[in-house]
Protein backbone atom coordinates (compact mmCIF):
# COMPACT_ATOMS: atom_id res chain seq x y z
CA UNK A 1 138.04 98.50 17.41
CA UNK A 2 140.82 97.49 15.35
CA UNK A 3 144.10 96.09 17.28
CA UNK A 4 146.16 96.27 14.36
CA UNK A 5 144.79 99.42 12.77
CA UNK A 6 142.87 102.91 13.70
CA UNK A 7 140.06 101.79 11.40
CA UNK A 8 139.26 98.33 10.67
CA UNK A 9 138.55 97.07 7.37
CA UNK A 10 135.45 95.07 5.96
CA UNK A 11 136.23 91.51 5.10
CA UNK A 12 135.27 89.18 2.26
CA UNK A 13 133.45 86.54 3.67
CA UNK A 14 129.01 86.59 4.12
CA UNK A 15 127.75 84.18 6.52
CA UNK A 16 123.58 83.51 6.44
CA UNK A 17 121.57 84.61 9.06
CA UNK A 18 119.51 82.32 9.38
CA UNK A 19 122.00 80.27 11.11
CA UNK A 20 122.37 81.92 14.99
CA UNK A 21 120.99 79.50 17.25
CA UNK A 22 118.16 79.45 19.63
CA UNK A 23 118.73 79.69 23.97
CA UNK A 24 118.53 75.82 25.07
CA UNK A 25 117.48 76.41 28.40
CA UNK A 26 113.67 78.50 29.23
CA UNK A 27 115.02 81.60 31.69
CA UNK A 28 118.26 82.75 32.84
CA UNK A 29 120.28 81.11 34.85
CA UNK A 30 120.03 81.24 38.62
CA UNK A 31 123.29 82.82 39.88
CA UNK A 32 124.31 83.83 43.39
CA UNK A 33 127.14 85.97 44.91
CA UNK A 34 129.71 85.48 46.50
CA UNK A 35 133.72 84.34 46.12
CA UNK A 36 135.09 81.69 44.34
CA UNK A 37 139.35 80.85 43.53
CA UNK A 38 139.81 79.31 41.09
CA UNK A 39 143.19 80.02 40.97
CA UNK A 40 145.55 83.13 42.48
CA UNK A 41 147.36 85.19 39.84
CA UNK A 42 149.70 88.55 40.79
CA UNK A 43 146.88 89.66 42.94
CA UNK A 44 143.78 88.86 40.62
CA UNK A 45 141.63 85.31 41.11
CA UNK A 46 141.07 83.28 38.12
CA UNK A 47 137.30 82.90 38.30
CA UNK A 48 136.62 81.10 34.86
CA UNK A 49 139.18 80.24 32.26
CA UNK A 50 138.87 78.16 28.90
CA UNK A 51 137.17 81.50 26.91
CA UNK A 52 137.23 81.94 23.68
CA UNK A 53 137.79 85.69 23.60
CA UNK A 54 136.00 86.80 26.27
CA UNK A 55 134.35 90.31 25.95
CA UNK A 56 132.13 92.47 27.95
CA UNK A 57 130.69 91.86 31.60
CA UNK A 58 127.41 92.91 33.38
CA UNK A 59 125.41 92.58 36.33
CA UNK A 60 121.95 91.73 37.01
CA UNK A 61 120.71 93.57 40.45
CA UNK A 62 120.47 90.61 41.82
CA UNK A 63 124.06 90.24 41.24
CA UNK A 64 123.63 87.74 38.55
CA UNK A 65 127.06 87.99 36.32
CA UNK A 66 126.88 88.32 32.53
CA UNK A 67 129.62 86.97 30.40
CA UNK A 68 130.36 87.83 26.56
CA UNK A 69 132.52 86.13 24.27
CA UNK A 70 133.59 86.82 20.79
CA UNK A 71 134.22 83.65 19.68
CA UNK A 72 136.75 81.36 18.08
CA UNK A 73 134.98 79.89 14.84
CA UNK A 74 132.95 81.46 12.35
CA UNK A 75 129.72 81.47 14.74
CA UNK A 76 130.20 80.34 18.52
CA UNK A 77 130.05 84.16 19.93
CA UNK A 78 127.62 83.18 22.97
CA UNK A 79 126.56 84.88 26.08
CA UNK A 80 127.04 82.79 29.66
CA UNK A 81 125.60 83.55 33.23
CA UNK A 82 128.26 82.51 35.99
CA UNK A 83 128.04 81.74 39.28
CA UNK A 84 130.07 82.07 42.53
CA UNK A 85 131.84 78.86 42.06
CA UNK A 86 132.70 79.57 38.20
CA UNK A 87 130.12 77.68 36.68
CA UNK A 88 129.07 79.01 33.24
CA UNK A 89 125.68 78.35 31.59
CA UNK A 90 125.29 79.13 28.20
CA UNK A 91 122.34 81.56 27.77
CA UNK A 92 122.95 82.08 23.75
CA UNK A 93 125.00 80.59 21.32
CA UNK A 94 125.99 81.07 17.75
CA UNK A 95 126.29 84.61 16.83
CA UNK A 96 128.29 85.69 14.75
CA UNK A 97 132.28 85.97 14.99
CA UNK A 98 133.90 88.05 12.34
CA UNK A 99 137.98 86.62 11.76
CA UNK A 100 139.78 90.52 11.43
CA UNK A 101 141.65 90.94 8.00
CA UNK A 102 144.87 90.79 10.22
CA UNK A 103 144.40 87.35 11.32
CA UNK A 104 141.88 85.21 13.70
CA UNK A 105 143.36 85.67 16.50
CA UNK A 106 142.01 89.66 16.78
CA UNK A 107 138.48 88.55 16.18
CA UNK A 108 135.45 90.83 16.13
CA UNK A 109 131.91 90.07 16.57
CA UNK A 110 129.82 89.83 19.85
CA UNK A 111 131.43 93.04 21.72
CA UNK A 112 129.60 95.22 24.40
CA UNK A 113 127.04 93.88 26.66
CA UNK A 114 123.77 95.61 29.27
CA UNK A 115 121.26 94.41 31.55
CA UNK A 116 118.29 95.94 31.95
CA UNK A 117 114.45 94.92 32.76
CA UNK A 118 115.24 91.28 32.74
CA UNK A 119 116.71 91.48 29.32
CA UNK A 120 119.85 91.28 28.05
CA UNK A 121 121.28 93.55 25.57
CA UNK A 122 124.22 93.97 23.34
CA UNK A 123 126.10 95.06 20.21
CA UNK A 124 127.64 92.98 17.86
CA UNK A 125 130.73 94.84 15.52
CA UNK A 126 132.14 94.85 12.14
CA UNK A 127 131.51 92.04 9.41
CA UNK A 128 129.71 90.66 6.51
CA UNK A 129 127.11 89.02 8.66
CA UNK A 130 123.73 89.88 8.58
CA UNK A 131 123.78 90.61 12.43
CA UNK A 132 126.76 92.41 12.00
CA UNK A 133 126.82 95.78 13.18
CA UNK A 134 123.40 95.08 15.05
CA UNK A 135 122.00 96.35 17.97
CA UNK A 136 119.63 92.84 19.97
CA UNK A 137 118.36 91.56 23.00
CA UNK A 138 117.62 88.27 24.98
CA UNK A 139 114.66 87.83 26.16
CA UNK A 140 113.67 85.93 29.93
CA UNK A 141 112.75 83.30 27.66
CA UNK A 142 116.17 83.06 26.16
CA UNK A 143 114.56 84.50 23.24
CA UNK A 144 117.11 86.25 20.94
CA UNK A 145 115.50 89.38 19.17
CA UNK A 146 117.11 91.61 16.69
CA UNK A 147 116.06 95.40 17.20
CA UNK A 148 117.97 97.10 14.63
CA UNK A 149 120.41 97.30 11.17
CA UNK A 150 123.23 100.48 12.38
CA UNK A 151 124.62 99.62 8.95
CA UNK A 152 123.50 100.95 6.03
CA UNK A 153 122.21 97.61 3.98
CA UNK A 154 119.47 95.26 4.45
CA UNK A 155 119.31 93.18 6.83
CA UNK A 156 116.97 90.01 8.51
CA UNK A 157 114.42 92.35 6.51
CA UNK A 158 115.49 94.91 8.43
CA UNK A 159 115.59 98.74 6.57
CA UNK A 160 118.61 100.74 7.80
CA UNK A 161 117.35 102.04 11.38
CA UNK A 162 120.02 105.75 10.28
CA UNK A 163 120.00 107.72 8.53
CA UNK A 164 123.61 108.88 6.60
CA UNK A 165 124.38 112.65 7.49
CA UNK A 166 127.18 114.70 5.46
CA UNK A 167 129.91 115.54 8.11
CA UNK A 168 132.04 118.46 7.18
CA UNK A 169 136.23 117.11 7.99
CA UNK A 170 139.78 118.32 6.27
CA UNK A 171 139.00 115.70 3.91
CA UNK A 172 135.89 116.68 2.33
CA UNK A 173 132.32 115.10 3.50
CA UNK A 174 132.60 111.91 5.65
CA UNK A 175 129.64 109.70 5.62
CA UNK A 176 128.56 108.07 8.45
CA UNK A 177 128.54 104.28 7.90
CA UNK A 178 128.70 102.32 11.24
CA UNK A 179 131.46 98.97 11.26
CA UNK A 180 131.98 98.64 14.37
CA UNK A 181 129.95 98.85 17.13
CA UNK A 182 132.02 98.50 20.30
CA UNK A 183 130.19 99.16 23.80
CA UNK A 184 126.83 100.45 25.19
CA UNK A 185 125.64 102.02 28.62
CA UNK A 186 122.20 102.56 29.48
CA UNK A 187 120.85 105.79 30.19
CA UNK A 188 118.02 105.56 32.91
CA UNK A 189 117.47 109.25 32.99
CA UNK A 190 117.02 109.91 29.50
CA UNK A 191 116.15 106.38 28.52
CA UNK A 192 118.53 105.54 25.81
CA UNK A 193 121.70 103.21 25.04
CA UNK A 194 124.88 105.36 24.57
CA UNK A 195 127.04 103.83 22.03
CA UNK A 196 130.76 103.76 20.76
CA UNK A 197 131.48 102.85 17.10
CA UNK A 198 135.02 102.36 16.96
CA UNK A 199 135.21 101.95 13.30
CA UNK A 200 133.46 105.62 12.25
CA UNK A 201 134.28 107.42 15.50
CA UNK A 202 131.00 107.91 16.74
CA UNK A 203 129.29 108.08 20.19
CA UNK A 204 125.41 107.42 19.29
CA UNK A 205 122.21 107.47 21.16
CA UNK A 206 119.31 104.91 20.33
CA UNK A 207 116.33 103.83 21.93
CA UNK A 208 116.20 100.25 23.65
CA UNK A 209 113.86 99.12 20.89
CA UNK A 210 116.45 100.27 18.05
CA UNK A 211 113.88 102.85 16.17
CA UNK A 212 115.15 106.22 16.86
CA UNK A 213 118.76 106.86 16.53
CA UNK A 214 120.37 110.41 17.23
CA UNK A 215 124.33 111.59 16.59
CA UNK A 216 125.70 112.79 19.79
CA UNK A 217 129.75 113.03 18.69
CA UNK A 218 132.29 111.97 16.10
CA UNK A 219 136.70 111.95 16.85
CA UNK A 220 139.04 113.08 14.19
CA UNK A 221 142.05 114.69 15.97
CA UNK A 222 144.42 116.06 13.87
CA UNK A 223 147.21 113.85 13.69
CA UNK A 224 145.87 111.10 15.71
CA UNK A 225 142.76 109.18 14.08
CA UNK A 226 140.78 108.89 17.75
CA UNK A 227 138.46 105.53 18.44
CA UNK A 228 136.00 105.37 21.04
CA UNK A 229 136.09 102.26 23.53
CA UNK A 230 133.96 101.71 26.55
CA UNK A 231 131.39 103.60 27.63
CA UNK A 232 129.63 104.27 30.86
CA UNK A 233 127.02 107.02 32.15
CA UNK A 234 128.66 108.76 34.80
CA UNK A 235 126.97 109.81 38.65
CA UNK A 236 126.79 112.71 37.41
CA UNK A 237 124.50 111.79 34.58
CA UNK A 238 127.56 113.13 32.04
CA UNK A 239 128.78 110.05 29.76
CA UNK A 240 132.47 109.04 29.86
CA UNK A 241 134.27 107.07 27.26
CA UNK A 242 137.40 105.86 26.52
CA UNK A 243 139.56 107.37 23.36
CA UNK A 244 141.84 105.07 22.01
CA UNK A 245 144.60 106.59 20.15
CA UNK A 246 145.86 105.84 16.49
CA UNK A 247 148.93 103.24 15.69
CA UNK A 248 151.10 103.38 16.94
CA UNK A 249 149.64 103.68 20.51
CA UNK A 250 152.18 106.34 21.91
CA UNK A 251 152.66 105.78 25.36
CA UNK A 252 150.15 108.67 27.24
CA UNK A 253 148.01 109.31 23.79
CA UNK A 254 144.62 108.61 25.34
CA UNK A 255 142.05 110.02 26.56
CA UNK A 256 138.48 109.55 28.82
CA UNK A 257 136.34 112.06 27.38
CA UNK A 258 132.83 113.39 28.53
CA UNK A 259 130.30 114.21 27.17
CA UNK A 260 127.57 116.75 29.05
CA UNK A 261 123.97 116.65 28.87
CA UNK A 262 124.29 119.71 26.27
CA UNK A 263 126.76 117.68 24.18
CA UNK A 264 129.73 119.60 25.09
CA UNK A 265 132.92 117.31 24.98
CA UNK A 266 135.65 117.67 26.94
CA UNK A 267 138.83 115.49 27.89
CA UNK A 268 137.94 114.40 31.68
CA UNK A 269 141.36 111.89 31.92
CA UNK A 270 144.66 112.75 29.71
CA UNK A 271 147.78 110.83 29.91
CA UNK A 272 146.39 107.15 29.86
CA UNK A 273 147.70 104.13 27.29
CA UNK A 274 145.14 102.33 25.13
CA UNK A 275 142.27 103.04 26.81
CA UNK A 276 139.86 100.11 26.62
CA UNK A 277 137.05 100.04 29.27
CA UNK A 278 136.15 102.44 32.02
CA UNK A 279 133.60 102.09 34.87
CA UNK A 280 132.85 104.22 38.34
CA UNK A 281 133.88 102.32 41.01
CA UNK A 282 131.92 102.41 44.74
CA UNK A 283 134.23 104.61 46.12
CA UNK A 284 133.26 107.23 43.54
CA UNK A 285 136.39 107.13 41.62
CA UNK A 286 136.88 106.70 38.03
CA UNK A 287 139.21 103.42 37.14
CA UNK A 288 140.08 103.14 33.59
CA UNK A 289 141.55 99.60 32.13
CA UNK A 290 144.34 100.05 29.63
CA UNK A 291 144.66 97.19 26.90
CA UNK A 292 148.42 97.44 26.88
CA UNK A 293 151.62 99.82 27.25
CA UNK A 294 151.91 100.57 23.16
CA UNK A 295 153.94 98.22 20.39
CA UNK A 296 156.95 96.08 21.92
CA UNK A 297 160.18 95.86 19.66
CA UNK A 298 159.48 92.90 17.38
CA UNK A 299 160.24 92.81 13.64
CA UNK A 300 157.10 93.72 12.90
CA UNK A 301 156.17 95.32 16.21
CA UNK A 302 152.70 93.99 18.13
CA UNK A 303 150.92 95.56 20.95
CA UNK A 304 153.15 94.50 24.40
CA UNK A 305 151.61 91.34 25.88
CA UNK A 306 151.18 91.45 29.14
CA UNK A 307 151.28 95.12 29.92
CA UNK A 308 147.25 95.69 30.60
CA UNK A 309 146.65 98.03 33.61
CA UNK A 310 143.86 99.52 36.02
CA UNK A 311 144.64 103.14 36.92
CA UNK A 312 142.44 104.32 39.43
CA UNK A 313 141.92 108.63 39.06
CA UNK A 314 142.25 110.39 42.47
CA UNK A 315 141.93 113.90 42.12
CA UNK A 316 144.68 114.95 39.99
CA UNK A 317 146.42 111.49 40.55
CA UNK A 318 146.55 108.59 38.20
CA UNK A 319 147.02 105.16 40.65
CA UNK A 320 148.42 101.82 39.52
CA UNK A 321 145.43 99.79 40.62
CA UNK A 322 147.04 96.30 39.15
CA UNK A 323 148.97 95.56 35.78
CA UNK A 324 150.57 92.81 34.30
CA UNK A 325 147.26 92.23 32.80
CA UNK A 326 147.22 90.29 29.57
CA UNK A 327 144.99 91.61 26.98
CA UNK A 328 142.12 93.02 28.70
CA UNK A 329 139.52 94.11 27.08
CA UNK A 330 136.55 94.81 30.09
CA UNK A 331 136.10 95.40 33.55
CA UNK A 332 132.93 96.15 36.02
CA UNK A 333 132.11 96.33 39.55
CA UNK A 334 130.28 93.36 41.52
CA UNK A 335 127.94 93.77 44.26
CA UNK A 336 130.46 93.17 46.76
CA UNK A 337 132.70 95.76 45.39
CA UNK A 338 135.43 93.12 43.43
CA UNK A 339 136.71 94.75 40.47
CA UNK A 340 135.96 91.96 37.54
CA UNK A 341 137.65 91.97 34.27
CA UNK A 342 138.41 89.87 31.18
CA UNK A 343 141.64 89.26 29.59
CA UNK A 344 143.53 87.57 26.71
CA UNK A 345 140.29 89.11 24.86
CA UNK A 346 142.57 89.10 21.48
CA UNK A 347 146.05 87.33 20.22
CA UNK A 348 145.71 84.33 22.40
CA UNK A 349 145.03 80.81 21.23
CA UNK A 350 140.80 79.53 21.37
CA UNK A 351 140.02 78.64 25.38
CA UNK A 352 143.01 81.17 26.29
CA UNK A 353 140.92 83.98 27.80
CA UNK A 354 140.06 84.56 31.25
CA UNK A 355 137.30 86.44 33.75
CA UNK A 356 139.56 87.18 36.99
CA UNK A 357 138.64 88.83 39.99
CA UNK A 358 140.32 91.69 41.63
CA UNK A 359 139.59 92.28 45.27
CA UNK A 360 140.58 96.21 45.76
């Protein structure tokens, strides 16, 4: 996704690939549950601060907690395992971080993150990388492995894993080119990642090792240029997404759509702000993490600091879990049933961003 516009725009700069590093330690890192305070915030617990753009979360069953960040130079995106006491180790380091045409501190690059069968997968969004646009995974070992090119060039020797279908719009034929990939959820009864592109609007299905891609949806409201955010599959098996609408973020303009297991699509959640992340809680309730309350009134205006929320959806209500929330961009559910989330993901200074703790 694009902060500062709908649709973000490719940059100018190539990096080489050859230059992500390798995983310094042999196996993940041993982590353990439980509570740590680092400090008390409006609610929240600081659990680990000094991030540099902190991203997506996940858990390991063991309860083993996942950490992406973005990055602050041109390639220190990593991926950290943290413990109860806020201790971070460094599982992978060095891929690539994409500075946005509207200045470093919206940067794009490492985004969406997923356990599964001792493995750690992820996207990583728009750029001129190589790895950009790029669907991977981390081995036990600490291994990383690219699986697969969702943009249409070359790349690591990689052949374009899809293929480029005509869409009929208003505008003519719109062809699909992927820029970036945003979140992923695993589905374990149909055994494929659901994606979110939030440059070309698409939800897409691929297989865990990248070869078989299929189209499931693609947003274009009329007068609102729709982006999908986080994604999660649903109890139900259905998957849910967040909509984020087009600038300028109208107060109430998004959406948590669904999508069946015949590809129907239907709004599920209407009346939300900046939609960013959603995730089923253990009381069975959908929560949905807005990135902010729309544009502020500076000369020119920028998205409201501050003004993150988690709205909790009871039945027809819409609850005020927390807000005050700077810049959040993801949130799940621990094994003790602590809401965790990042924040100052974007427009914060390098070593600004947090992972806080919510204890509902």
């Amino acid at each position: 996704m694009s902060i500062a516009s709908s649709r973000s725009r490719p940059g100018r700069r190539r990096f080489l690939a050859e230059a992500f590093a390798a995983l310094a330690v042999p196996a993940f890192a041993a982590c353990a549950g439980g509570r740590a305070n680092l400090q008390s915030r409006r609610g929240y617990h600081i659990h680990l601060a000094g991030l540099h753009h902190p991203r997506a979360i996940a858990f390991a069953p063991n309860g083993c907690l996942f950490l992406a960040e973005a990055g602050s130079a041109l390639r220190d995106g990593r991926i950290t395992s943290v413990d109860s006491a806020g201790r971070a180790s460094v599982l992978h380091s060095g891929l690539p971080r994409y500075p946005s045409p509207y200045g470093d501190d919206e940067d794009v690059g490492l985004a969406g993150i997923e356990y599964l069968d001792g493995s750690i997968y992820g996207v990583i969004g728009q750029g001129e990388d190589d790895l950009s646009s790029f669907l991977f995974h981390i081995d036990p070992d600490g291994a990383f492995v690219p699986l697969a090119n969702l943009k249409h060039r070359p790349a690591l020797g990689f052949s374009p894993q899809a293929p480029t279908p005509a869409i009929e719009s208003e505008s003519g034929i719109v062809l699909y080119d992927p820029n970036n990939l945003f979140d992923l959820a695993y589905h374990p009864d149909q055994g494929v990642f659901y994606m979110s592109d939030a440059g070309a609007n698409w939800i897409l299905a691929v297989t865990p090792d990248g070869r078989a891609v299929d189209y499931i949806a693609q947003y274009s409201r009329s007068g609102d240029h729709t982006v999908p955010t986080g994604i999660v599959i649903g109890p139900d098996g259905a998957v849910y997404h967040g909509l984020l609408s087009g600038f300028p973020y109208n107060i109430g303009a998004g959406v948590v759509s669904r999508i069946d297991a015949d590809r129907n699509v239907s709004d599920f959640v209407l009346g939300v702000t900046m939609p960013i992340d959603i995730a089923w809680g253990p009381d069975g309730l959908l929560y949905v993490l807005e990135f902010g309350q729309g544009l502020d009134e500076g000369a020119p205006p920028a998205i409201t600091a501050a003004s993150g929320r988690v709205l909790r959806r009871d039945g027809d209500h819409l609850d005020i879990v927390i807000d005050g929330l700077n810049y959040p961009y993801a949130m799940a559910f621990g094994p003790s049933g602590d809401l965790w989330i990042t924040v100052t993901s974007s427009f914060g200074e390098p070593g600004s961003g947090q992972l806080i703790r919510v204890t509902l």
